[in-house]
C-alpha atoms as a PDB file:
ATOM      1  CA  UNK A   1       0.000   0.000   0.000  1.00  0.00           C
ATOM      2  CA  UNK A   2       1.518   3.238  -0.834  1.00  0.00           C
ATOM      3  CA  UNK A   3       1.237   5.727   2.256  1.00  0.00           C
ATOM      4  CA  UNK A   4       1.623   9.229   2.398  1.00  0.00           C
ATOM      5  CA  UNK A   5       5.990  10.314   3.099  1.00  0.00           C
ATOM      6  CA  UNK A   6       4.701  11.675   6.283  1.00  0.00           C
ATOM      7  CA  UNK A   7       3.051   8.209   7.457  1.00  0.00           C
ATOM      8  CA  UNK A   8       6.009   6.506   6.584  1.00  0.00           C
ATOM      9  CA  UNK A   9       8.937   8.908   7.738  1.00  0.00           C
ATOM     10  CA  UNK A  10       7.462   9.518  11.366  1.00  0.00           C
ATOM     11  CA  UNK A  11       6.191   5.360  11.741  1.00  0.00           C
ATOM     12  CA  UNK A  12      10.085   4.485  11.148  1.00  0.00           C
ATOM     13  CA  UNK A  13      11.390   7.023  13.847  1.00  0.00           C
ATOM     14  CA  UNK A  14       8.728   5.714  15.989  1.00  0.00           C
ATOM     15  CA  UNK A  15       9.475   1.612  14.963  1.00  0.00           C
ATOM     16  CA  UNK A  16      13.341   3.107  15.277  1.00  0.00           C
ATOM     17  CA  UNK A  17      12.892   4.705  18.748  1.00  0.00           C
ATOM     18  CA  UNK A  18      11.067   1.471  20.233  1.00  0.00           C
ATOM     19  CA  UNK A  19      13.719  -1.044  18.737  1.00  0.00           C
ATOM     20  CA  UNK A  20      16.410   1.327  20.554  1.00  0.00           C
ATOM     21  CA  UNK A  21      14.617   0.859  23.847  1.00  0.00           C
ATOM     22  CA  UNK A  22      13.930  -2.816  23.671  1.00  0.00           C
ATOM     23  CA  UNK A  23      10.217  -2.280  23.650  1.00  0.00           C
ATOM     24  CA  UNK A  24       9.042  -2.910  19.618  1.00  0.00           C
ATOM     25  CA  UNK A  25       6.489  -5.528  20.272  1.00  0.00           C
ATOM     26  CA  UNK A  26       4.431  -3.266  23.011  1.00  0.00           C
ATOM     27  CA  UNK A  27       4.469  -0.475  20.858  1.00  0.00           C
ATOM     28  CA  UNK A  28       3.429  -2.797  17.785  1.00  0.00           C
ATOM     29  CA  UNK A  29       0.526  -3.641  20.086  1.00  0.00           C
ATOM     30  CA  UNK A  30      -0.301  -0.020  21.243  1.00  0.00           C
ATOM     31  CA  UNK A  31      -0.377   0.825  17.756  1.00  0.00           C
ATOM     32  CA  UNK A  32      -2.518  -1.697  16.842  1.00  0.00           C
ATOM     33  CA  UNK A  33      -4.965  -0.712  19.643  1.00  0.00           C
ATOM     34  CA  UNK A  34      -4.769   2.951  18.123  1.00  0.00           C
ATOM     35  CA  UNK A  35      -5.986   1.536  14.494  1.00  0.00           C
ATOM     36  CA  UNK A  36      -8.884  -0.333  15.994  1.00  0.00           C
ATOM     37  CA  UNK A  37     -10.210   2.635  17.537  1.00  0.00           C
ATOM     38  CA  UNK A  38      -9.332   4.695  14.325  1.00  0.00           C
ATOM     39  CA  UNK A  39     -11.351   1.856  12.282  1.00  0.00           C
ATOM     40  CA  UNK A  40     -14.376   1.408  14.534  1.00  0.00           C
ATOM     41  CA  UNK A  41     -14.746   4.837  15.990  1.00  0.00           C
ATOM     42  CA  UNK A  42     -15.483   7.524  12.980  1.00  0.00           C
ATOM     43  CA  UNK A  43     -16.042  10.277  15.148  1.00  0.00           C
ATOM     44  CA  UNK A  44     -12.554  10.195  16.466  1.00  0.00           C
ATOM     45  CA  UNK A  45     -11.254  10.244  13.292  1.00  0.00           C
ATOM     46  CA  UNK A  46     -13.596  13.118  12.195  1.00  0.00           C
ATOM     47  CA  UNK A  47     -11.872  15.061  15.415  1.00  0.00           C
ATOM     48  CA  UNK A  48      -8.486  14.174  14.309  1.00  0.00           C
ATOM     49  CA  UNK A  49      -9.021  15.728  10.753  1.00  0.00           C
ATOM     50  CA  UNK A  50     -10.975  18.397  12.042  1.00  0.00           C
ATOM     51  CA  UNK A  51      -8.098  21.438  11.725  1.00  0.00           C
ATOM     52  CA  UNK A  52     -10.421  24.073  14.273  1.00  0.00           C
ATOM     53  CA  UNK A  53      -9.808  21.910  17.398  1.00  0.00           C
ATOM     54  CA  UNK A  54      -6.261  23.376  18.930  1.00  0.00           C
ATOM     55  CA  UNK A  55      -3.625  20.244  19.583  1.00  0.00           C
ATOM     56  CA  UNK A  56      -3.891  21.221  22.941  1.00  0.00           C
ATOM     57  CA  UNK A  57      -7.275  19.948  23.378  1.00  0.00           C
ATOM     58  CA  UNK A  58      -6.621  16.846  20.898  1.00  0.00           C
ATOM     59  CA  UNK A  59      -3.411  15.985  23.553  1.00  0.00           C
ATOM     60  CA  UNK A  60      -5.999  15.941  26.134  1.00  0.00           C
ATOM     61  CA  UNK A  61      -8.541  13.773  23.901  1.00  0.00           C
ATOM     62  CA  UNK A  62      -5.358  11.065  23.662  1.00  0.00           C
ATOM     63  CA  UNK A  63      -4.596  11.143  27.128  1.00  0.00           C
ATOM     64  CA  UNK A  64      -7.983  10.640  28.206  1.00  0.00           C
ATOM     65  CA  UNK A  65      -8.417   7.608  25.817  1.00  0.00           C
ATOM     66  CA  UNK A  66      -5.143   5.965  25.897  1.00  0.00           C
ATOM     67  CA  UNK A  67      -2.906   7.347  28.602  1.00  0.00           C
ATOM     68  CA  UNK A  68      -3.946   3.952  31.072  1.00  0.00           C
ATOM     69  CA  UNK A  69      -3.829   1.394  27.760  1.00  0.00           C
ATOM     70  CA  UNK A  70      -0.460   2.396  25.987  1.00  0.00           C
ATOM     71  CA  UNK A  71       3.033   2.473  26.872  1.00  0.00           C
ATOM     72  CA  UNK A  72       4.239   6.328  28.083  1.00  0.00           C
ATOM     73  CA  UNK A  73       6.641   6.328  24.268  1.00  0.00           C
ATOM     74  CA  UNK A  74       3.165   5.901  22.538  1.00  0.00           C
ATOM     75  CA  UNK A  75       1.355   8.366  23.833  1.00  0.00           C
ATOM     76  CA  UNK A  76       4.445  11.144  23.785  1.00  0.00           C
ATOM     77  CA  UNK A  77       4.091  10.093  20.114  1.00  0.00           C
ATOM     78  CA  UNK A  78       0.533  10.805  19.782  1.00  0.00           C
ATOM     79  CA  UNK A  79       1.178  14.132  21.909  1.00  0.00           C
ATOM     80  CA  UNK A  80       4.528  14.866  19.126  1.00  0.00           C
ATOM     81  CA  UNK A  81       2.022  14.605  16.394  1.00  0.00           C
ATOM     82  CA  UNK A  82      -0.699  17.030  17.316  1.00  0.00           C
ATOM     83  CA  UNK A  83       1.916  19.361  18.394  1.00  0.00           C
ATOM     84  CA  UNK A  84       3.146  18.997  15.171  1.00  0.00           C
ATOM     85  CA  UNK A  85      -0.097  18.951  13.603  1.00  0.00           C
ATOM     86  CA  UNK A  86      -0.139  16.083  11.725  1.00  0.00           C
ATOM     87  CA  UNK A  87      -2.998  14.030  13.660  1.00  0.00           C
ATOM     88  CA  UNK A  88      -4.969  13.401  10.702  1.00  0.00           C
ATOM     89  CA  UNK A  89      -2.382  10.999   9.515  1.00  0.00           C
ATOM     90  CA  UNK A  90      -2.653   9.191  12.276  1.00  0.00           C
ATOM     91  CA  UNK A  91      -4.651   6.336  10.772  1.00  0.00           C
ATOM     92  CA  UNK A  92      -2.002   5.656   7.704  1.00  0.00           C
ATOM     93  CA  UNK A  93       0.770   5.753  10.379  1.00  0.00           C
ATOM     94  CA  UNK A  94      -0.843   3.046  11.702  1.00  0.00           C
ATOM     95  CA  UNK A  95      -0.523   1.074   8.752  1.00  0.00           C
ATOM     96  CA  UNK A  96       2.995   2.023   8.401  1.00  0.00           C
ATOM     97  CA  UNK A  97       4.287   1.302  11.421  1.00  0.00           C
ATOM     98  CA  UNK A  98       2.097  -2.013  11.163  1.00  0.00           C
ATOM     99  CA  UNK A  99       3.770  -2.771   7.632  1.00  0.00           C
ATOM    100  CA  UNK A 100       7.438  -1.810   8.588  1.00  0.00           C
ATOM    101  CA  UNK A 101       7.191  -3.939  12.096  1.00  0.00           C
ATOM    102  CA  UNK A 102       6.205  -7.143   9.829  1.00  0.00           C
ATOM    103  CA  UNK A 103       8.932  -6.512   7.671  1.00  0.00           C
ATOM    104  CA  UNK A 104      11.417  -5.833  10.438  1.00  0.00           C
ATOM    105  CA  UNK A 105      10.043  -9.228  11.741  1.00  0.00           C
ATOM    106  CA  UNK A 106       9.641 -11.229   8.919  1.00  0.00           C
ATOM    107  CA  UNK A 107       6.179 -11.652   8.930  1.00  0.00           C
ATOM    108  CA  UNK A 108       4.482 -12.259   5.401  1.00  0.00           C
ATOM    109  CA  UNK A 109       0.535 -11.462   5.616  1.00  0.00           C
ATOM    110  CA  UNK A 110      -0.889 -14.240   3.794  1.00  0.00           C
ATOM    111  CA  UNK A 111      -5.203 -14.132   2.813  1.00  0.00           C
ATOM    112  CA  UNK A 112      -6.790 -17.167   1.901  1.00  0.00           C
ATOM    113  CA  UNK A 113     -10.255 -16.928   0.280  1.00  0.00           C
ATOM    114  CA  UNK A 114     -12.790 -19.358   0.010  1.00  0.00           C
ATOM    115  CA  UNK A 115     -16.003 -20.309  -0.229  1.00  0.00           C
ATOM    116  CA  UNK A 116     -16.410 -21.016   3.192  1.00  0.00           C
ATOM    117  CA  UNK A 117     -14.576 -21.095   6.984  1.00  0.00           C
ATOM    118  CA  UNK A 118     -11.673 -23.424   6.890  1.00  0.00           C
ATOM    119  CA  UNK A 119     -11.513 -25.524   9.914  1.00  0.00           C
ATOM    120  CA  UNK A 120      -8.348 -26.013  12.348  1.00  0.00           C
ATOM    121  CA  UNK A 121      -5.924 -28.505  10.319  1.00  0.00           C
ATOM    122  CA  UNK A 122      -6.432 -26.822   6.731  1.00  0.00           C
ATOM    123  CA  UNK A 123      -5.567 -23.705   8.489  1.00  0.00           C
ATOM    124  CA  UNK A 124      -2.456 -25.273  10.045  1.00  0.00           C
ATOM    125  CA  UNK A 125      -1.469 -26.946   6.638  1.00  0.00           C
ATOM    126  CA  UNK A 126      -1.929 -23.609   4.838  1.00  0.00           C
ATOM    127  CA  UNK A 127       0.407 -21.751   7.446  1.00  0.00           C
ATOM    128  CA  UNK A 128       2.749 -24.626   7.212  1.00  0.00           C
ATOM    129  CA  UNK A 129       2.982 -25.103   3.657  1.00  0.00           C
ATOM    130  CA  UNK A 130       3.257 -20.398   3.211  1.00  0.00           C
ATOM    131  CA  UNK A 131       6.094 -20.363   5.598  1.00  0.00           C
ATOM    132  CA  UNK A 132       7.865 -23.684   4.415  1.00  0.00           C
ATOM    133  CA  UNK A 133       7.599 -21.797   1.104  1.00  0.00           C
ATOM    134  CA  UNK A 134       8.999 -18.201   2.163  1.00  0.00           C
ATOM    135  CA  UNK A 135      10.744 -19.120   5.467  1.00  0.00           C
ATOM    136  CA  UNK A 136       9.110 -16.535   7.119  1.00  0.00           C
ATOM    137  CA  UNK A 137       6.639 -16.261   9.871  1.00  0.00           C
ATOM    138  CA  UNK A 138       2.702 -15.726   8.785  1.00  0.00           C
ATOM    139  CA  UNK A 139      -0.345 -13.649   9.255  1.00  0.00           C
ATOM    140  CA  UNK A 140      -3.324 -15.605   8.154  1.00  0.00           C
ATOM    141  CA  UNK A 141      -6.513 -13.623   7.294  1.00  0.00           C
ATOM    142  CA  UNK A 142      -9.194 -15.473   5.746  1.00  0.00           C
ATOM    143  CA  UNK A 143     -11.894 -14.203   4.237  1.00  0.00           C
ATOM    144  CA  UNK A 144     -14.804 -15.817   2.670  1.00  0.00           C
ATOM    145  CA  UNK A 145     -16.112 -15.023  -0.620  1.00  0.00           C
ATOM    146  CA  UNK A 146     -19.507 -16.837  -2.210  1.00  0.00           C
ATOM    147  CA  UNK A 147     -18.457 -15.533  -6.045  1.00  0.00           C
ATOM    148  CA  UNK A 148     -15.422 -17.855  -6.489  1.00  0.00           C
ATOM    149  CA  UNK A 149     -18.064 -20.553  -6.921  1.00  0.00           C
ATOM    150  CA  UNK A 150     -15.293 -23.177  -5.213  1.00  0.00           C
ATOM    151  CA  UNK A 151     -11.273 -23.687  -4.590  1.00  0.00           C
ATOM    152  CA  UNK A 152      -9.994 -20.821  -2.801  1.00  0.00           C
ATOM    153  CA  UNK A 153      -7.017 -17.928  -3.798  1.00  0.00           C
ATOM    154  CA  UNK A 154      -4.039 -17.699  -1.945  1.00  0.00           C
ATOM    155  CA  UNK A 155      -2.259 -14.155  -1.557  1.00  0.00           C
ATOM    156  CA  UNK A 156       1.060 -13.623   0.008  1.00  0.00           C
ATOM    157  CA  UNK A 157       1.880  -9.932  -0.088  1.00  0.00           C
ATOM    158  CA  UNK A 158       1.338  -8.850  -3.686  1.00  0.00           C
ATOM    159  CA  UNK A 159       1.670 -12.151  -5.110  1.00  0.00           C
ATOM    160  CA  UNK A 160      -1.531 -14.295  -5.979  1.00  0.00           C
ATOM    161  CA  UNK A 161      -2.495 -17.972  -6.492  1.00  0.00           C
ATOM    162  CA  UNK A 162      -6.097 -18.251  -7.880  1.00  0.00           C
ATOM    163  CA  UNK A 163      -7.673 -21.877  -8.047  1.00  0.00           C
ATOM    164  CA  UNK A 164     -10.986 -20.865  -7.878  1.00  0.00           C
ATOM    165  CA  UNK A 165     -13.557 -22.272 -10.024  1.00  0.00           C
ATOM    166  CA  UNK A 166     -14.868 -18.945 -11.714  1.00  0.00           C
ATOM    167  CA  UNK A 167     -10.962 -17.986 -12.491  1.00  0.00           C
ATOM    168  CA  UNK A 168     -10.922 -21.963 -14.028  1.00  0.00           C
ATOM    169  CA  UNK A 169     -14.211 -21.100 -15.731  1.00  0.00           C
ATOM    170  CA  UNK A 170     -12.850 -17.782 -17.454  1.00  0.00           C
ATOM    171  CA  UNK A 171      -9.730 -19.675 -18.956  1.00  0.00           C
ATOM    172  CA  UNK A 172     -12.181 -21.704 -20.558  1.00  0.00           C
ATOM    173  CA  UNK A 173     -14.385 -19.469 -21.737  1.00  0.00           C
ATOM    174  CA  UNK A 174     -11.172 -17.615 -22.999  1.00  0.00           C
ATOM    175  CA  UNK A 175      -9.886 -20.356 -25.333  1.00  0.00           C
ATOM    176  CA  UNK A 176     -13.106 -21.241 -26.660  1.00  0.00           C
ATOM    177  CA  UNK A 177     -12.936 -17.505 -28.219  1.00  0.00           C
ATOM    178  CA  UNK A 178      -9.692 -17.777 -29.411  1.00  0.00           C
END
């Protein structure tokens, strides 16, 4: 995903300033915390974008929400950015700090789609089979999707493996007009 240079360039001092002080995964996890309230509440975000509300009252607004949830480096972060006045990218810093932590780990995000819910040892073989393949550790997210009529698609990153049966059905129905 391409994020703004602003999202990216203050999500690796952040990532940067956590690795230094040995605490990367808490801040991963405060971060994540941060985009689930950025994705579920809108009016937060609304507040965030919303350039008549001084920083000073926005700092408050954090500290109220997060100052008992997040480690004390996340929240001077989220205090550095509304000083700074860049609060309404919070929400694609998320992503970027989310993004550059996997890479840092060596975590591939993997998204199987299928018709329906795999169960427990499809789920294992599909984890084993990704990270066999790219020796690296995986996110699984899977996703359902009626339209492929059957078979699933497998995305690793930006790289795709369709054997559904309506991408099996176009290929047909692409040589019989050539």
């Amino acid at each position: 995903m391409n994020y703004s240079a602003i999202a990216v360039r203050y999500s690796k001092a952040l990532l940067s300033l956590a690795e230094e002080k040995g605490i990367l995964n808490e801040v991963q996890k405060d971060i994540s915390l941060i985009q689930s309230v950025c994705k579920t509440e809108i009016e937060f975000i609304r507040l965030l974008e919303f350039p008549v509300i001084p920083a000073s009252k926005k700092i408050s607004i954090f500290v109220e929400i997060f100052e008992n949830k997040i480690n004390a480096l996340t929240l001077k972060f989220l205090k550095l950015i509304a000083n700074n006045r860049r609060e309404s990218q919070l929400y694609p810093m998320t992503f970027a700090f989310l993004n550059l932590y996997k890479e840092k780990q060596g975590i591939r995000t993997v998204t199987f789609t299928s018709v329906e819910k795999i169960d427990d040892p499809v789920r294992k073989a599909i984890k084993d089979l990704v990270k066999k393949y790219y020796n690296a550790e995986i996110e699984l997210i899977e996703e359902t999707n009626k339209d492929i009529i059957g078979g699933f698609v497998l995305r690793v990153d930006d790289e795709q493996f369709d054997a559904s049966v309506v991408n099996q059905l176009e290929k047909i129905k692409r040589e019989f007009i050539n």
